[in-house]
C-alpha atoms as a PDB file:
ATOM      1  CA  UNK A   1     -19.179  -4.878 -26.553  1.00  0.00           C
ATOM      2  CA  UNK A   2     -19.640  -6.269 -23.150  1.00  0.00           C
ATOM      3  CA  UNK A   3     -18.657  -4.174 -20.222  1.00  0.00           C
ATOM      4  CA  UNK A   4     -16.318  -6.861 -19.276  1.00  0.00           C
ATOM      5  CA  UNK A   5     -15.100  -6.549 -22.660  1.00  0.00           C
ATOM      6  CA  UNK A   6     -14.576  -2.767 -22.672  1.00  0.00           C
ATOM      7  CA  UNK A   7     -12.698  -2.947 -19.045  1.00  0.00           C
ATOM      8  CA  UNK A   8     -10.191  -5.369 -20.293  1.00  0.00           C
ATOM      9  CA  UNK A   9      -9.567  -3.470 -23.467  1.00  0.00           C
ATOM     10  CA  UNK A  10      -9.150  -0.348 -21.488  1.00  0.00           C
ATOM     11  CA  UNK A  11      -6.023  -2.267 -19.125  1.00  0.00           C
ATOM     12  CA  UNK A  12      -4.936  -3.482 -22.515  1.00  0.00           C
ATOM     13  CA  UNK A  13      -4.791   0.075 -24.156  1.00  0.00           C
ATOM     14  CA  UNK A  14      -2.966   1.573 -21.110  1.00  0.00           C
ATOM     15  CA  UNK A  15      -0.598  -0.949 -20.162  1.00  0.00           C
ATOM     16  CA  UNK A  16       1.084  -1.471 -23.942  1.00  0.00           C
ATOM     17  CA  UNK A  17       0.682   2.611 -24.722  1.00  0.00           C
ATOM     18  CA  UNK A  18       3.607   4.277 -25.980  1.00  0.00           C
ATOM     19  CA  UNK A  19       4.338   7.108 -23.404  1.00  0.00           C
ATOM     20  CA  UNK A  20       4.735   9.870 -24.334  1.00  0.00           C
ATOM     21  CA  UNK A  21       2.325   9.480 -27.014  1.00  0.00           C
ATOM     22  CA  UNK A  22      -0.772  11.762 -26.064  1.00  0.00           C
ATOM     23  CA  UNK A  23      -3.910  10.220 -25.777  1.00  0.00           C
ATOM     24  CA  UNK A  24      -6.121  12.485 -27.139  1.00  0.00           C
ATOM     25  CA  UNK A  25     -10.409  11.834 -28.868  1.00  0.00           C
ATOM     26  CA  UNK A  26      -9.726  14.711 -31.297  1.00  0.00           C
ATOM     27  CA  UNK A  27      -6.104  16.048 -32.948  1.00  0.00           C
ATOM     28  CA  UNK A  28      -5.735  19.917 -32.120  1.00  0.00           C
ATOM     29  CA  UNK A  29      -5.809  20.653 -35.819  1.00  0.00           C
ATOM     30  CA  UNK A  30      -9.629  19.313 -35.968  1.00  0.00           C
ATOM     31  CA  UNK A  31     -10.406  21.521 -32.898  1.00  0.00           C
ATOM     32  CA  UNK A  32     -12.376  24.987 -33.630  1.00  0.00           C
ATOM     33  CA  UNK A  33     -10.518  27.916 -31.991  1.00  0.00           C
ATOM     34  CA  UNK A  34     -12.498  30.825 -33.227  1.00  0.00           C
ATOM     35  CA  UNK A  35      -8.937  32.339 -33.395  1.00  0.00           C
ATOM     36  CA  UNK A  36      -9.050  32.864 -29.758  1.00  0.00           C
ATOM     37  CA  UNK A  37      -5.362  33.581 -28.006  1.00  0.00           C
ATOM     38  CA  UNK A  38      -5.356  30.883 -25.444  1.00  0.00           C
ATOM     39  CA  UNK A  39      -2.676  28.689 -24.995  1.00  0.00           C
ATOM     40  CA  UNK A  40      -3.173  24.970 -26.408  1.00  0.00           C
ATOM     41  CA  UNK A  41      -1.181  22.299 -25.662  1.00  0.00           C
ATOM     42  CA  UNK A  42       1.534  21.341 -28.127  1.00  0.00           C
ATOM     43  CA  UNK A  43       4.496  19.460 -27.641  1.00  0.00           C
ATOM     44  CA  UNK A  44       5.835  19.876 -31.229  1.00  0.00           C
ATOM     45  CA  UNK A  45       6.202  23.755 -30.234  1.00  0.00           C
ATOM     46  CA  UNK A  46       6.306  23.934 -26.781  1.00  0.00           C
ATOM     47  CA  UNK A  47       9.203  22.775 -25.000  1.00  0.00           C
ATOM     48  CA  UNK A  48       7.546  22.806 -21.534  1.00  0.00           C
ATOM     49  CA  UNK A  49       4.835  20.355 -22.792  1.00  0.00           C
ATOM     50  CA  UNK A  50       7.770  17.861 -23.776  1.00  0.00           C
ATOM     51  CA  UNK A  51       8.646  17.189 -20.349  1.00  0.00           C
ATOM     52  CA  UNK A  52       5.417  15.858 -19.693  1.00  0.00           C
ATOM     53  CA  UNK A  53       5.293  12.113 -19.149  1.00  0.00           C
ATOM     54  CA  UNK A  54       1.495  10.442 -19.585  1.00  0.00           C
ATOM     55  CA  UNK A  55      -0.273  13.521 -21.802  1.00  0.00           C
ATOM     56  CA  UNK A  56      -3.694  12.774 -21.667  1.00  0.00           C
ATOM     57  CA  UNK A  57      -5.367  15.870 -23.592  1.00  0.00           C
ATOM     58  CA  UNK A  58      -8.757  17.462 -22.819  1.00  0.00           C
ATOM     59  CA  UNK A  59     -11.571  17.469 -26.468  1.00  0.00           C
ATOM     60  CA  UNK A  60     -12.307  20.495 -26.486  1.00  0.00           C
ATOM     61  CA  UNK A  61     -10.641  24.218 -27.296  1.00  0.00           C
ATOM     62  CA  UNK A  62      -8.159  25.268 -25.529  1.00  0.00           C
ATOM     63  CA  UNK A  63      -7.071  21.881 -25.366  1.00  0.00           C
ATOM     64  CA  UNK A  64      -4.734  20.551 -22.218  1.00  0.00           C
ATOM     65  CA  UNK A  65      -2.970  17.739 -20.547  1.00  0.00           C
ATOM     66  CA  UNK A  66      -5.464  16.508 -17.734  1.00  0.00           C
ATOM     67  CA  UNK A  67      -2.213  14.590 -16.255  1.00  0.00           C
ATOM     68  CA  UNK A  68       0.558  17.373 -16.333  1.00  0.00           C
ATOM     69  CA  UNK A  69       0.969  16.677 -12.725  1.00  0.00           C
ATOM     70  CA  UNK A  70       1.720  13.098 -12.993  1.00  0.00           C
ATOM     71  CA  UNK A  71       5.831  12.569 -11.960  1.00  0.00           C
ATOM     72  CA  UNK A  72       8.762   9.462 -12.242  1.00  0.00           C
ATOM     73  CA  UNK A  73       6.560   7.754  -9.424  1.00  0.00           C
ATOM     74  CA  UNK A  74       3.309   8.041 -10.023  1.00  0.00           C
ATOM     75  CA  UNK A  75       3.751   6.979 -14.220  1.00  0.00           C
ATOM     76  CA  UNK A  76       5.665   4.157 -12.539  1.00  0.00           C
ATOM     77  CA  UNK A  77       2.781   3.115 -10.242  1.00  0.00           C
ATOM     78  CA  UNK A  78       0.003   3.609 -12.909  1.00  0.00           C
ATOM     79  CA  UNK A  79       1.692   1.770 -15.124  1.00  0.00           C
ATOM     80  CA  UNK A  80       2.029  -1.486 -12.367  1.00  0.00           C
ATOM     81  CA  UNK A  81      -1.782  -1.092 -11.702  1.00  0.00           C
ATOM     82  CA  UNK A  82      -2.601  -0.894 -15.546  1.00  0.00           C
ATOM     83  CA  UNK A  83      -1.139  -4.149 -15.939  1.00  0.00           C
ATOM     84  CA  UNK A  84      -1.813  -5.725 -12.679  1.00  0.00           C
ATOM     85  CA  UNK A  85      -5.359  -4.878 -13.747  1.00  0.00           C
ATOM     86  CA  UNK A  86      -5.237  -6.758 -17.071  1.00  0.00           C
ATOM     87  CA  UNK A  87      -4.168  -9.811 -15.602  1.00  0.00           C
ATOM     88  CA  UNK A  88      -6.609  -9.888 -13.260  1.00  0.00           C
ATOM     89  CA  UNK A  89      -9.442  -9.103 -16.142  1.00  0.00           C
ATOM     90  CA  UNK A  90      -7.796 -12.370 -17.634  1.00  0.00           C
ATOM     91  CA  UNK A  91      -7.552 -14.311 -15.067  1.00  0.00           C
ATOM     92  CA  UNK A  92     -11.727 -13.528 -14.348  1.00  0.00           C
ATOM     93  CA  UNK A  93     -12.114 -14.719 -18.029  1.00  0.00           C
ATOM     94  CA  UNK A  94     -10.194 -17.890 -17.793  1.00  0.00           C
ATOM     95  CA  UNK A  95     -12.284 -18.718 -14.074  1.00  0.00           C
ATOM     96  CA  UNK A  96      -9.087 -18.436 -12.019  1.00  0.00           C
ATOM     97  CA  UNK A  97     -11.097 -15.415  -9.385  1.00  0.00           C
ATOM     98  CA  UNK A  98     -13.456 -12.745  -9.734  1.00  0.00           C
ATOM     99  CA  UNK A  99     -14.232  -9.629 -10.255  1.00  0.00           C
ATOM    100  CA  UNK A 100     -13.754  -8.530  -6.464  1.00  0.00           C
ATOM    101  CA  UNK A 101     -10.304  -9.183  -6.859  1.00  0.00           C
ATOM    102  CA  UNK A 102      -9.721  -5.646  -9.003  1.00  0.00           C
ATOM    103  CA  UNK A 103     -11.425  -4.168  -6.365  1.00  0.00           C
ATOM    104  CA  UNK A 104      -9.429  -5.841  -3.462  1.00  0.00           C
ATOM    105  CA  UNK A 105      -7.294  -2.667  -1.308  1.00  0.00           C
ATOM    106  CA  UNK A 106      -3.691  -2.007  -2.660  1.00  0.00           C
ATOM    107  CA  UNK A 107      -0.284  -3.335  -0.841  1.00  0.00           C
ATOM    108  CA  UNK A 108       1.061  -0.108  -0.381  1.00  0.00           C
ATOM    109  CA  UNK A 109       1.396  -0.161   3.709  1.00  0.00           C
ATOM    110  CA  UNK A 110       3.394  -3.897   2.838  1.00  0.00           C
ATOM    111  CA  UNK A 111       5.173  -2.714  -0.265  1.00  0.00           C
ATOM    112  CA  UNK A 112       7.484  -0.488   1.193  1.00  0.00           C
ATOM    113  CA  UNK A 113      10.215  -0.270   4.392  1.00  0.00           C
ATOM    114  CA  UNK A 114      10.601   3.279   4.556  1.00  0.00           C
ATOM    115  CA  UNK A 115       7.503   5.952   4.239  1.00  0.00           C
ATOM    116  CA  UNK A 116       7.403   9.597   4.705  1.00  0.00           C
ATOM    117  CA  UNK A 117       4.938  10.815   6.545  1.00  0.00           C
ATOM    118  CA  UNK A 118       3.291  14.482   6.189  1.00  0.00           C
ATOM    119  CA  UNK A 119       1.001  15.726   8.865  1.00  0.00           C
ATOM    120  CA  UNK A 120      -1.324  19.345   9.102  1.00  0.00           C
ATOM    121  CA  UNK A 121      -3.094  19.793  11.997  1.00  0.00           C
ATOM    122  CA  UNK A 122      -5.477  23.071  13.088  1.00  0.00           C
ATOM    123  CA  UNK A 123      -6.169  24.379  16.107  1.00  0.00           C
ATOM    124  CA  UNK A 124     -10.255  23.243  15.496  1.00  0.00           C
ATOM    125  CA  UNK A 125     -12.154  21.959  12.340  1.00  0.00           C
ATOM    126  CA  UNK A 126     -12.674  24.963  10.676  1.00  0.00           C
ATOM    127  CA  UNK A 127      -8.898  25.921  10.471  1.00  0.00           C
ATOM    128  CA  UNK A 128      -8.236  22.373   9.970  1.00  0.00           C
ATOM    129  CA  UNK A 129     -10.571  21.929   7.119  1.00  0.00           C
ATOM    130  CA  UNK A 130      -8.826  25.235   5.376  1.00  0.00           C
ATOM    131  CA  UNK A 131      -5.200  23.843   6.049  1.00  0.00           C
ATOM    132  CA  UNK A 132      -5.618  20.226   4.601  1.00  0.00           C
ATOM    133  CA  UNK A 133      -6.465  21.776   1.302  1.00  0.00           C
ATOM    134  CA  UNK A 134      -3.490  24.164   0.844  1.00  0.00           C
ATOM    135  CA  UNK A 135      -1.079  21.112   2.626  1.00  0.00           C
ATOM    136  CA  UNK A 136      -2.210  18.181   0.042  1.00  0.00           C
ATOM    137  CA  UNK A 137      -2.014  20.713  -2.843  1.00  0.00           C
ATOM    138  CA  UNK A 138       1.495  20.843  -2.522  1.00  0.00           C
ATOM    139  CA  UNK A 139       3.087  17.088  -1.635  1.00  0.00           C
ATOM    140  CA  UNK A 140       3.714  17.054  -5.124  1.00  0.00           C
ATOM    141  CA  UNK A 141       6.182  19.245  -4.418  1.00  0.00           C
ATOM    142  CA  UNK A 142       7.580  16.761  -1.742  1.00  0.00           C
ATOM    143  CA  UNK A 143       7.041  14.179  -4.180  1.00  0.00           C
ATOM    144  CA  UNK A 144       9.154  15.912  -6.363  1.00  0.00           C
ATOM    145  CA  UNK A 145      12.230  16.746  -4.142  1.00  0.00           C
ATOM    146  CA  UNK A 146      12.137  13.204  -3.258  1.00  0.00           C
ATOM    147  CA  UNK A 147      12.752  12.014  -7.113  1.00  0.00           C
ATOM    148  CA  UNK A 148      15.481  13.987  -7.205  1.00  0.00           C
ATOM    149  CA  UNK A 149      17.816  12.678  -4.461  1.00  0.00           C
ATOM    150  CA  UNK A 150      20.403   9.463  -4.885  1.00  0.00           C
ATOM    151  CA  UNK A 151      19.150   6.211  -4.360  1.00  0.00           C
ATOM    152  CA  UNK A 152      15.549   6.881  -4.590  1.00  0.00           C
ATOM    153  CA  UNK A 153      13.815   5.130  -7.118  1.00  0.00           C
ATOM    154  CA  UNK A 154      10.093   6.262  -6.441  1.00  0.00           C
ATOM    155  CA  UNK A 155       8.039   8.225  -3.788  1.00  0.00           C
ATOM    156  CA  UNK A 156       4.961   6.530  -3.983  1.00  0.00           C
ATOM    157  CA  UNK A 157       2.297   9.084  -2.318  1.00  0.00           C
ATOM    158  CA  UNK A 158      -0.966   7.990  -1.167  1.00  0.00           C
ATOM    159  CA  UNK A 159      -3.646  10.158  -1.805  1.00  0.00           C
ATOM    160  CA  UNK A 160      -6.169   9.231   1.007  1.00  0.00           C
ATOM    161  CA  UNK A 161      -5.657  11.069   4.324  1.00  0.00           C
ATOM    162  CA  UNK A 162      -5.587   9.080   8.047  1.00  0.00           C
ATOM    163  CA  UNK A 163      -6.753  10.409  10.775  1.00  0.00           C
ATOM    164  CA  UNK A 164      -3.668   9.906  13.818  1.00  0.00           C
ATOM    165  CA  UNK A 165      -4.527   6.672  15.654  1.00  0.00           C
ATOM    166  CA  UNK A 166      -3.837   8.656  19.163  1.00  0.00           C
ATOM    167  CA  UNK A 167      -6.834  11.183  18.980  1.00  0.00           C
ATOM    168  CA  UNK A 168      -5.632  12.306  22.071  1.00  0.00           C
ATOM    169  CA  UNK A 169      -2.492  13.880  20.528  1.00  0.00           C
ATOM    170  CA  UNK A 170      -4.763  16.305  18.236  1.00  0.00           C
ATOM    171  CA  UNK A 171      -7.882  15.623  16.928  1.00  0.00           C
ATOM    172  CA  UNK A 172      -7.939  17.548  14.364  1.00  0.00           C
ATOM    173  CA  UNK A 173      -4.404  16.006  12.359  1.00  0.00           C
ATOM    174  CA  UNK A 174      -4.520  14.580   9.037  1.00  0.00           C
ATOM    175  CA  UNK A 175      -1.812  12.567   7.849  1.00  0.00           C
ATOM    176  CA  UNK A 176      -0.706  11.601   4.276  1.00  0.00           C
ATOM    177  CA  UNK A 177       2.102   8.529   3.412  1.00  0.00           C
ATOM    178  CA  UNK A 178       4.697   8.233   0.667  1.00  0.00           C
ATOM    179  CA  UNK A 179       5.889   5.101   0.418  1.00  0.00           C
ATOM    180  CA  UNK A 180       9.639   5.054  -0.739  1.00  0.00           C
ATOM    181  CA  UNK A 181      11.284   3.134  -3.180  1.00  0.00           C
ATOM    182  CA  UNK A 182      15.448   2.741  -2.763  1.00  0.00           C
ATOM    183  CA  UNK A 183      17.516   1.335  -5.306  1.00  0.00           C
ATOM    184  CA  UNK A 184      19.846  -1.313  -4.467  1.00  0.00           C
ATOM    185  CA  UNK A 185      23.043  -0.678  -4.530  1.00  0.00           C
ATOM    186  CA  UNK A 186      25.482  -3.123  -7.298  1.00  0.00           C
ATOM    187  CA  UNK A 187      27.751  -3.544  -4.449  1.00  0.00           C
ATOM    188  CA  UNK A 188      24.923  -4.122  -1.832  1.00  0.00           C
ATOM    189  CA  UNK A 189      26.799  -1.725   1.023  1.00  0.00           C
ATOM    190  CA  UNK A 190      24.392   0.007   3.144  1.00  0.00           C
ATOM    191  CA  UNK A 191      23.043   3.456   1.517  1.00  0.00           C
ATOM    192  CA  UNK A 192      23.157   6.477   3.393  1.00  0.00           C
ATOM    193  CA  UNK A 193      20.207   8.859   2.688  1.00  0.00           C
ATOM    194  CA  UNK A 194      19.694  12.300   4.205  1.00  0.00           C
ATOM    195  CA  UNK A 195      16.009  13.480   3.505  1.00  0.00           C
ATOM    196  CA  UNK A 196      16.636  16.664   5.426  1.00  0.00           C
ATOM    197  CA  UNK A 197      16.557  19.197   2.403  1.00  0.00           C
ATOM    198  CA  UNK A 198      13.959  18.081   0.591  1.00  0.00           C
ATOM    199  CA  UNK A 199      11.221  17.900   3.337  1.00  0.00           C
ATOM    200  CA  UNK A 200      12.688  21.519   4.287  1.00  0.00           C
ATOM    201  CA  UNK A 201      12.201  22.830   0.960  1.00  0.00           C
ATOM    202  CA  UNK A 202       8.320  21.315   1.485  1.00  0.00           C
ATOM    203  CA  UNK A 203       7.906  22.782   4.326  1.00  0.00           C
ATOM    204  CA  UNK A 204       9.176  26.400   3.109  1.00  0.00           C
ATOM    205  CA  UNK A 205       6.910  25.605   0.005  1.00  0.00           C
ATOM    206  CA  UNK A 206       3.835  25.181   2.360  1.00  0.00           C
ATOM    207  CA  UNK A 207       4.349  28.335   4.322  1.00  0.00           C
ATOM    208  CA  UNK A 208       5.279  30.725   1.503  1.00  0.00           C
ATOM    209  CA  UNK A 209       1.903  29.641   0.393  1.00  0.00           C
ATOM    210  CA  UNK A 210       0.219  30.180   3.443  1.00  0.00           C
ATOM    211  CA  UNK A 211       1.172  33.862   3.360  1.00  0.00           C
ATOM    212  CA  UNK A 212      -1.414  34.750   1.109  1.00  0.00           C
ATOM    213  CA  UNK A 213      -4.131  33.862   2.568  1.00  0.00           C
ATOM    214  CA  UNK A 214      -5.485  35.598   4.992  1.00  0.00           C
ATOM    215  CA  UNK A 215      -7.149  32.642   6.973  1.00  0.00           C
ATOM    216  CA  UNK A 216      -3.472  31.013   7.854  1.00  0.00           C
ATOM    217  CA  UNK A 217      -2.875  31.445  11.523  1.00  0.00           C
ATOM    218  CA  UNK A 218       0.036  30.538  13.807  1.00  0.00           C
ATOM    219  CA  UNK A 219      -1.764  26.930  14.961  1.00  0.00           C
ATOM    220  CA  UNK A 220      -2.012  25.578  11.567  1.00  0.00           C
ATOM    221  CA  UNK A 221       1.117  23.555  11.588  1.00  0.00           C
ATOM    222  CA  UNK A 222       2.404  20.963   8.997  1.00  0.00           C
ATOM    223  CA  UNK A 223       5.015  18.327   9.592  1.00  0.00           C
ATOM    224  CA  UNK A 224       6.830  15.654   7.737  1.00  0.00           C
ATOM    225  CA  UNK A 225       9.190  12.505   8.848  1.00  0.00           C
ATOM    226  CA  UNK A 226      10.299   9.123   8.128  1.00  0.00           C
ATOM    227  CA  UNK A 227       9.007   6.106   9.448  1.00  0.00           C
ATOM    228  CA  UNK A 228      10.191   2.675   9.249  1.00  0.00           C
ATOM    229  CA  UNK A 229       7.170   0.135   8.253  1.00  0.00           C
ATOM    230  CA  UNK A 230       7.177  -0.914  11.627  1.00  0.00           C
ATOM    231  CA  UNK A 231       6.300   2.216  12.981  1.00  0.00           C
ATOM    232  CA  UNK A 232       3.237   2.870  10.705  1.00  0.00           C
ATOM    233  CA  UNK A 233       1.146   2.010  13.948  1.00  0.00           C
ATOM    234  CA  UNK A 234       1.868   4.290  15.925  1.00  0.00           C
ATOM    235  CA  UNK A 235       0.139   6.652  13.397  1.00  0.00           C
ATOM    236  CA  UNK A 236      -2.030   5.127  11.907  1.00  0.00           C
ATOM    237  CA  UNK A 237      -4.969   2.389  12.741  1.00  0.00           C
ATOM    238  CA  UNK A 238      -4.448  -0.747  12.735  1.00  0.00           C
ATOM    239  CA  UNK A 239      -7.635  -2.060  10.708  1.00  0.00           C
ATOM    240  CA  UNK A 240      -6.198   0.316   7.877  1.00  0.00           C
ATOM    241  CA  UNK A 241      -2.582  -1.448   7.802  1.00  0.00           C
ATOM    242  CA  UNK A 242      -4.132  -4.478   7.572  1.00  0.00           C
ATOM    243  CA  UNK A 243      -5.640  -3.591   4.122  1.00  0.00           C
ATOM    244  CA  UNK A 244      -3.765  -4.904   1.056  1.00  0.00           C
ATOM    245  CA  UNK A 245      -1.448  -7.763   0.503  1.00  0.00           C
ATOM    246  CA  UNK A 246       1.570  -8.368   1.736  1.00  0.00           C
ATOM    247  CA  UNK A 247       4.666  -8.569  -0.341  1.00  0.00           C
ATOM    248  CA  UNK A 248       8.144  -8.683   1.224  1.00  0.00           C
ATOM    249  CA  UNK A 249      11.110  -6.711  -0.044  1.00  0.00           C
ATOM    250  CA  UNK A 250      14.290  -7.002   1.026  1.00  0.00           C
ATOM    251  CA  UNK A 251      16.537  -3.032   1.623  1.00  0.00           C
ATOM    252  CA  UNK A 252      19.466  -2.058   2.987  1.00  0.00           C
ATOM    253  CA  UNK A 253      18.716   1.400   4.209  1.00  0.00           C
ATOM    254  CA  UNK A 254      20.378   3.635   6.595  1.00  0.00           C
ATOM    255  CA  UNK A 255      19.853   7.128   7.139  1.00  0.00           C
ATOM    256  CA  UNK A 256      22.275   9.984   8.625  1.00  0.00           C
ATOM    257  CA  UNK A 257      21.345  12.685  11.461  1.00  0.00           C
ATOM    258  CA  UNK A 258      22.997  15.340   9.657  1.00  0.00           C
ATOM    259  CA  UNK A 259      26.576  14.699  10.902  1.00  0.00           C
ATOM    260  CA  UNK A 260      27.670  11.775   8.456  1.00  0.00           C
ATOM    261  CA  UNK A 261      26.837   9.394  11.578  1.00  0.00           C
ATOM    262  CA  UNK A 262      24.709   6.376  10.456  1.00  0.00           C
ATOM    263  CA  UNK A 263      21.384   6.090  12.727  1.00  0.00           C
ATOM    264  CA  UNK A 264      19.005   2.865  13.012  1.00  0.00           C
ATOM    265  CA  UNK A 265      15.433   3.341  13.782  1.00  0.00           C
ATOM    266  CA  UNK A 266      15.057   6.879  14.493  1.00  0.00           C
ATOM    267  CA  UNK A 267      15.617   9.610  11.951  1.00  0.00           C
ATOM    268  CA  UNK A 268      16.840  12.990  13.375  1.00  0.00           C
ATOM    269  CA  UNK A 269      16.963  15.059  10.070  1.00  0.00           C
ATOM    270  CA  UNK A 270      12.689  14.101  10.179  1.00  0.00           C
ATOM    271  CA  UNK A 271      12.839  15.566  13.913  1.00  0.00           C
ATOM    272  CA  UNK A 272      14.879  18.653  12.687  1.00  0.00           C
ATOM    273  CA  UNK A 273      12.800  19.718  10.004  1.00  0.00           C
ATOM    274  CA  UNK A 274       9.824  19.400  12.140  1.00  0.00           C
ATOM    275  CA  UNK A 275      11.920  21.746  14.455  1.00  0.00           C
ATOM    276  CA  UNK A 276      12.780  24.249  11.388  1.00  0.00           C
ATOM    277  CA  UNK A 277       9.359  23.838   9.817  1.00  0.00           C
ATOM    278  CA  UNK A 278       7.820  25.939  13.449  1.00  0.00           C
ATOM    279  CA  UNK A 279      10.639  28.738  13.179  1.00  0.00           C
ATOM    280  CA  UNK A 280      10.008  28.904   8.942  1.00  0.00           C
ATOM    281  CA  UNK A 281       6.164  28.976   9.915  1.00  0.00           C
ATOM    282  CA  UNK A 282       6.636  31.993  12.312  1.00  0.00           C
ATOM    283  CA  UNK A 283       9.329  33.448   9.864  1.00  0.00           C
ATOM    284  CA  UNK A 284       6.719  33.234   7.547  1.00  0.00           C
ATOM    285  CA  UNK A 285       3.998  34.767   9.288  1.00  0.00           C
ATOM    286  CA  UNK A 286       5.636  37.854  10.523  1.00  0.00           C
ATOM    287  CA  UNK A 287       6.599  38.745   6.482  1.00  0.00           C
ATOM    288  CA  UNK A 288       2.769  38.214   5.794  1.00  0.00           C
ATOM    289  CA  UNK A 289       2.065  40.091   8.692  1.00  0.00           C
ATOM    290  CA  UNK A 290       4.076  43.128   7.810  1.00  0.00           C
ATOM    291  CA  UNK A 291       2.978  42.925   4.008  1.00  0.00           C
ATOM    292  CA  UNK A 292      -0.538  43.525   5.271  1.00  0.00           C
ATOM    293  CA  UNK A 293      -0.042  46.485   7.487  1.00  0.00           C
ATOM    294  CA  UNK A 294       1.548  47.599   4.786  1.00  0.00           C
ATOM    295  CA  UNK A 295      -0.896  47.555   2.141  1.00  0.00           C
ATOM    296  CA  UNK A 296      -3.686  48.927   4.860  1.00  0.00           C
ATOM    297  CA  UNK A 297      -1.275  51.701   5.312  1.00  0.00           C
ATOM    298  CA  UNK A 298      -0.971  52.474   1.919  1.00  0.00           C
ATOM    299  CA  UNK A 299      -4.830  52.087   1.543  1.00  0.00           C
ATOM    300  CA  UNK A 300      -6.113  55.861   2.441  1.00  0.00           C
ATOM    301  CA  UNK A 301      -3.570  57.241   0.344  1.00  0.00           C
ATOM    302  CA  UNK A 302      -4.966  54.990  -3.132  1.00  0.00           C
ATOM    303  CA  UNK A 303      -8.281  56.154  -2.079  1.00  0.00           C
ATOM    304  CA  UNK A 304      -8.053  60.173  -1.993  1.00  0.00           C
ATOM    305  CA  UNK A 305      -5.273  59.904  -4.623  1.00  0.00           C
ATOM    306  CA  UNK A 306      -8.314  59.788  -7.506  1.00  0.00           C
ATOM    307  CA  UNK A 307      -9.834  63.126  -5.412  1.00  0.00           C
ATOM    308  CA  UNK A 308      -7.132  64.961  -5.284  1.00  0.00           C
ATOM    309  CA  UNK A 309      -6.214  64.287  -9.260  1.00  0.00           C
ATOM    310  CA  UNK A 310      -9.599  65.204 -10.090  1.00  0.00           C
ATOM    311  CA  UNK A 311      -9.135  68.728  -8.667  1.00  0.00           C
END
């Protein structure tokens, strides 16, 4: 088939799949194991592997789901592209555009009213380079807490990181969005949202990590607040914002400072987890700390116990 051919089939696979029907090239039963112990994925007798939402399973032995990480949101947003991208493959068929419209940037800075966003800076490039890693491996977790609370129907999270559009601020900051999806209320009152504990629990998650390893240091800092779409530019660069296409929604949003008092454009939860997230950082630190002059304490004694047995 034509490679035209095989791209539209592959939109048309994905968008009408049955989740959570695996996709899988080979059923586990025609897979060698060699009788090797190693945990396969199974969802007809493992209970953990039912709660996964878009298994897509690896060929070979021990076989796993490549997607375990995907969430709510993100099945939500691959399944939108899946079949945006179908009828754009149909609409290149029937002459309509062409192929540089599947390739055109997405709508997410237009797509939503409300973002989250999560910044890690470092003192210099080396201990900024270290820090992004650790701080994008876990906004799933934010991602998660996110799904959980009322009114939110998705935290869309995009995975590129911006640099801050004030350089001057720190140069060395990355910054990731998550676009958020509210659900409108039958009654259409004004919803008020406090995102204070789950961007605390993020935080805690970050730094808890941190403390094992050894390269963390007091400057790496990470940070995480709400933003109204107007305010994306005062982050981010403008030439980026301007990517996509726009699509109005309409939201009626408010969000409380922690004492039950509706707030308008500011967001004073965001400030005081940024607040908590420096004294859970130091907290932090200071446990690592005293963990490792612990274990260097306890390190002569390991080393002549074996000498001392001997005799």
């Amino acid at each position: 088939a034509a490679p035209a051919t095989l791209l539209q089939k592959f939109f048309l696979v994905f968008d009408q799949w049955k989740w959570p029907t695996p996709v899988m090239l080979r059923h586990p039963e025609d897979i060698p194991s060699a009788n090797l112990p190693f945990p396969v994925w199974d969802s007809r007798n493992n209970i953990s592997d039912r709660a996964h939402l878009m298994p897509i399973l690896t060929p070979t032995f021990p076989q796993q789901n490549s997607t375990f990480n995907v969430t709510i949101s993100t099945k939500n947003v691959m399944a939108q592209e899946f079949k945006i991208g179908l009828e754009v493959c149909e609409n290149v068929f029937s002459g309509k555009c062409d192929w540089n419209t599947l390739f055109e940037p997405s709508d997410f800075f237009h797509k939503y009213k409300h973002y989250i966003i999560v910044q890690a800076t470092g003192a210099d490039n080396k201990e900024h380079l270290e820090w992004i890693g650790l701080v994008e491996s876990k906004i799933r977790h934010l991602v998660g807490n996110l799904e959980r609370c009322q009114y939110i129907e998705s935290a869309h999270v995009n995975p590129n990181g911006y640099c801050h559009v004030d350089k001057d601020i720190n140069p060395f900051t990355t910054q990731w969005l998550i676009g958020l999806g509210i659900a409108k209320p039958s009654d259409n009152q004004p919803i008020n949202l406090d995102l204070t504990e789950p961007i605390q629990r993020f935080v805690s998650v970050v730094y808890q990590a941190a403390t094992n390893n050894a390269g963390v240091t007091e400057s790496m800092q990470v940070r995480a607040q709400h933003v109204k779409k107007r305010q994306l530019s005062e982050y981010i660069s403008p030439a980026v914002l301007k990517q996509g296409r726009k699509r109005s929604k309409k939201s009626s949003l408010s969000l409380l400072d922690g004492s039950n008092n509706t707030i308008g454009s500011s967001f004073n939860d965001s400030i005081k987890s940024v607040n908590t997230s420096t004294t859970v950082h130091k907290e932090v630190i200071e446990r690592g700390e005293k963990r490792l002059s612990e274990n260097h304490a306890q390190e002569p004694a390991k080393k002549t116990a074996p000498r001392l047995h001997g005799r």
